[in-house]
Protein backbone atom coordinates (compact mmCIF):
# COMPACT_ATOMS: atom_id res chain seq x y z
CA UNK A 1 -47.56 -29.30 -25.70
CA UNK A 2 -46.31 -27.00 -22.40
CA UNK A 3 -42.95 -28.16 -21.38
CA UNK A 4 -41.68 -27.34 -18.07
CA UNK A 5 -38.35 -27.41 -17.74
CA UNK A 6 -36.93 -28.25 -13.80
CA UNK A 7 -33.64 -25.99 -14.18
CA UNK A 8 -32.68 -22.95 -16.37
CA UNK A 9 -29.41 -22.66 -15.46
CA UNK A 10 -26.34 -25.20 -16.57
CA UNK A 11 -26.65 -28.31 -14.73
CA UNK A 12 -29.23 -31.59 -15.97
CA UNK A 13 -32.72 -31.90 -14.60
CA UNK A 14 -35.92 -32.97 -15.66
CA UNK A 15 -38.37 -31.47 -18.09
CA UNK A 16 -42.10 -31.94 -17.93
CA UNK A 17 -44.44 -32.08 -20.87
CA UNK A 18 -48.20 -31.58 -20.38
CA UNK A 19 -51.33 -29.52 -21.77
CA UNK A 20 -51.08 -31.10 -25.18
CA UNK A 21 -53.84 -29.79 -27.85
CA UNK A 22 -54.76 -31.91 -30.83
CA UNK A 23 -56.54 -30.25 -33.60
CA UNK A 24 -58.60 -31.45 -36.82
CA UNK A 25 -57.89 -28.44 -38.68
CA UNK A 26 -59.26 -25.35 -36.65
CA UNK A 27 -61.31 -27.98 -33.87
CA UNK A 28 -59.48 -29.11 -30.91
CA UNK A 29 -60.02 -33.21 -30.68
CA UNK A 30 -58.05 -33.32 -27.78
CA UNK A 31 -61.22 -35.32 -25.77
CA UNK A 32 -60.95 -38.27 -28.14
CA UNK A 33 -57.27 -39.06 -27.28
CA UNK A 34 -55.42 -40.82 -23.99
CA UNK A 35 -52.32 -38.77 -24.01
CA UNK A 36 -49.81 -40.03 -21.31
CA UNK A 37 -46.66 -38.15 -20.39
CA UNK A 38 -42.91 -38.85 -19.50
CA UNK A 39 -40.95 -36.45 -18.48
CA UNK A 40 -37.77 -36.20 -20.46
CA UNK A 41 -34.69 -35.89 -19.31
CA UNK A 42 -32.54 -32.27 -19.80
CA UNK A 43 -28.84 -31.16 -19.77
CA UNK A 44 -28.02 -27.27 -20.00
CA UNK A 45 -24.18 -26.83 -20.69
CA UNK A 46 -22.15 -24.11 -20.96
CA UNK A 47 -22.65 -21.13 -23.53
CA UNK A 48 -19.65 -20.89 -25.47
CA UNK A 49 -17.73 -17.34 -26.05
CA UNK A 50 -15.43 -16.64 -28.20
CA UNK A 51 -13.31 -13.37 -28.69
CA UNK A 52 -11.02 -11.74 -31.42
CA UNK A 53 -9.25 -8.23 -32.46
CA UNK A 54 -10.92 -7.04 -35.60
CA UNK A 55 -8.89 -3.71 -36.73
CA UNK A 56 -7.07 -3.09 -33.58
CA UNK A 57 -3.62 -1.71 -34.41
CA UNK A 58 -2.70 1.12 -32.00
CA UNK A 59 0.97 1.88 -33.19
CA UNK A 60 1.67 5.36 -32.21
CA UNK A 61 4.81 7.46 -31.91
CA UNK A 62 5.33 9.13 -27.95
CA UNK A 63 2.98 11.91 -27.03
CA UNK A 64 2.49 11.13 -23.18
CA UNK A 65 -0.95 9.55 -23.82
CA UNK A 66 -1.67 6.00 -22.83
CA UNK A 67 -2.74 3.61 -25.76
CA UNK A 68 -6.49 3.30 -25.77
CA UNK A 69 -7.82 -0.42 -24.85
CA UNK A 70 -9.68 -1.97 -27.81
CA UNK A 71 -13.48 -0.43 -28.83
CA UNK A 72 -16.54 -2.45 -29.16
CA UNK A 73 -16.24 -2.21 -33.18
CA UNK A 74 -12.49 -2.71 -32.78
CA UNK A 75 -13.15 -6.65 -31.14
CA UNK A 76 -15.85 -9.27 -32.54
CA UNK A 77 -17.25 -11.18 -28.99
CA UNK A 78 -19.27 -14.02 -29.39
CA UNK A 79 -21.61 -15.22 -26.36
CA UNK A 80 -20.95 -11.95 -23.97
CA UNK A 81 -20.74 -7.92 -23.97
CA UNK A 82 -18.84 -6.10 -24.61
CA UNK A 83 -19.24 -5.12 -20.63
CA UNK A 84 -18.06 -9.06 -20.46
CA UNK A 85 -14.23 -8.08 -20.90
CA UNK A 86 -11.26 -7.05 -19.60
CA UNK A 87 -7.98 -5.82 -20.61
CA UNK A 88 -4.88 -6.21 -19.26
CA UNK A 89 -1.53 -5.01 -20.77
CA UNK A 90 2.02 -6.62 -20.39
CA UNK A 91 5.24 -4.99 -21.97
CA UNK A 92 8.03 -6.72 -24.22
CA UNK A 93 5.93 -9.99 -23.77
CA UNK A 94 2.78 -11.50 -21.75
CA UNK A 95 4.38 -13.02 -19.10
CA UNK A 96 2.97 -11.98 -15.20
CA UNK A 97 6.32 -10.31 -14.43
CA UNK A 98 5.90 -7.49 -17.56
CA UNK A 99 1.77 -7.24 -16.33
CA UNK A 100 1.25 -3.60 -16.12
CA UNK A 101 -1.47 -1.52 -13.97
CA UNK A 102 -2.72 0.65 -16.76
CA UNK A 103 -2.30 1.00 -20.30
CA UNK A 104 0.85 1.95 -21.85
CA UNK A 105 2.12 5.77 -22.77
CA UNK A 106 6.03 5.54 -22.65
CA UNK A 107 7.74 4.10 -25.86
CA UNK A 108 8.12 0.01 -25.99
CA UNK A 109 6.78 -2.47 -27.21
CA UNK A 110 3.22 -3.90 -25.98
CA UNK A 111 0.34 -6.58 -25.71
CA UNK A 112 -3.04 -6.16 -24.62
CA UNK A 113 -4.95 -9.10 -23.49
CA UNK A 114 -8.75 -9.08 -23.79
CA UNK A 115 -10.56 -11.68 -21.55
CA UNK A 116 -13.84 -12.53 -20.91
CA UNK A 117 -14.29 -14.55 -17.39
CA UNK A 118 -15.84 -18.11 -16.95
CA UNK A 119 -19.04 -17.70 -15.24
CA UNK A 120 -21.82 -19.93 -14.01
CA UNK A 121 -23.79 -20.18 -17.50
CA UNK A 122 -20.35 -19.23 -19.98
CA UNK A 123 -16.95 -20.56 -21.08
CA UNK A 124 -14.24 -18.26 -20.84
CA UNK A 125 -12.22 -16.78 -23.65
CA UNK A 126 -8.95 -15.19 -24.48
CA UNK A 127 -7.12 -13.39 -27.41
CA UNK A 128 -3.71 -11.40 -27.39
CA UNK A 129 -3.16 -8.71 -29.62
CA UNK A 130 -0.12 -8.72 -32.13
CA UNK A 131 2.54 -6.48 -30.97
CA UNK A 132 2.12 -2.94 -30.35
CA UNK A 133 4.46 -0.57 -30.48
CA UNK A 134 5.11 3.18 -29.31
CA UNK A 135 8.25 4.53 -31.47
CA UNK A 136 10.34 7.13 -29.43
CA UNK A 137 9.56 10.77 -30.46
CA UNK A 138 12.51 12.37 -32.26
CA UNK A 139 13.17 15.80 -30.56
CA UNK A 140 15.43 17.27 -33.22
CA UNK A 141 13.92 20.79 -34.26
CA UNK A 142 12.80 20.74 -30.90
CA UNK A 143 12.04 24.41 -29.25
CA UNK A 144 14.47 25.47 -26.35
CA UNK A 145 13.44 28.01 -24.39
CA UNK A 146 16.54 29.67 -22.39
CA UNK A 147 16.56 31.04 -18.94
CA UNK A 148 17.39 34.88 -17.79
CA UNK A 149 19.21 37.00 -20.19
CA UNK A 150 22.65 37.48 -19.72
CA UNK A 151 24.80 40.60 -19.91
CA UNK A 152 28.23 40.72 -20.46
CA UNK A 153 30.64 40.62 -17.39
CA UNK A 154 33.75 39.58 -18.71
CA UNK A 155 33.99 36.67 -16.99
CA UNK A 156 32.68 32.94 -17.65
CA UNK A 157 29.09 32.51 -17.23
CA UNK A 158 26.53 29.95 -18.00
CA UNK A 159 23.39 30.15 -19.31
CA UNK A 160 20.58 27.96 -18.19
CA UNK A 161 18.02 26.32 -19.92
CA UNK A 162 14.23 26.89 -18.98
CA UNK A 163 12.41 24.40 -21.02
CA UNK A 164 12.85 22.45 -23.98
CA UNK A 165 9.22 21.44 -25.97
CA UNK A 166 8.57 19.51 -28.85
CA UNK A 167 4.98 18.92 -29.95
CA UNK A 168 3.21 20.32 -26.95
CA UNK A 169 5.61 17.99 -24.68
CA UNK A 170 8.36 19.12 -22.30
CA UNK A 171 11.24 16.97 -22.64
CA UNK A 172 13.13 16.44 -19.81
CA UNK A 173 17.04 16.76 -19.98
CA UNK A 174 20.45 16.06 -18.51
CA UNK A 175 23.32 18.99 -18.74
CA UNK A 176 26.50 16.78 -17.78
């Protein structure tokens, strides 16, 4: 039996059954039979999806680089891509006011929220990470480079400071 469906997409229709074969071991025997057909009816719903973190834990102290967002091997999606999501980070808690542009680099604490979008033929799904944090980089034993030699005058001077680094990073400072 063909059947012939009237939609493909979510929605209900009608589906048509027709060219039915009967066989008698390998010989069709179709001829001997009145076959009548009804069409049936047909309801396509929504494809479910379904999203989680599966070894995601980005904790990290400070080194100027934004947090990466989840891999492929780092989430388990049901129903979509991977393509199919998108990430959007929010600092000290997911509420719209702490929504940030891009990924995190400064030191805080973070949550990344992978989506995947309702469409025509899906559901939509959501799953927020457990916290994330980025400890603060401790710049003792830090490298402090000075500015121009001085030579004795007799008299007060000061001596400026060119740059102070710490792991490839310049870290910015306040004389007061």
């Amino acid at each position: 039996v063909t059947l012939t469906p009237s939609i493909t997409a979510v929605g209900t229709g009608e589906i048509t059954p027709s060219a039915a074969v009967i066989k008698a071991g390998d010989v069709d025997v179709t001829a001997n039979y009145e076959i009548t057909y009804e069409n049936g009816a047909l309801t396509i719903t929504k494809a479910s999806t379904s999203i989680a973190f599966n070894g995601y834990a980005p904790g990290k102290t400070y080194d100027g680089q934004p947090l990466a967002n989840p891999t492929a091997e780092q989430l388990t999606i049901t129903g979509a891509a991977y393509s199919d999501v998108t990430f959007t980070w929010y600092k000290d808690s997911v509420a719209e006011e702490n929504k940030l542009a891009e990924a995190p680099k400064d030191a805080g604490t973070y949550y990344v929220v992978a989506s995947i979008a309702e469409t025509a033929n899906t559901t939509a799904s959501t799953v927020t990470s457990q916290a994330i944090t980025i400890d603060t980089l401790d710049i003792s034993g830090a490298a402090i480079t000075l500015g121009t030699a001085l030579t004795y005058t007799g008299e007060e001077q000061t001596q400026t400071v060119a740059k102070v680094e710490k792991n490839g990073l310049e870290v910015t400072y306040t004389v007061e």
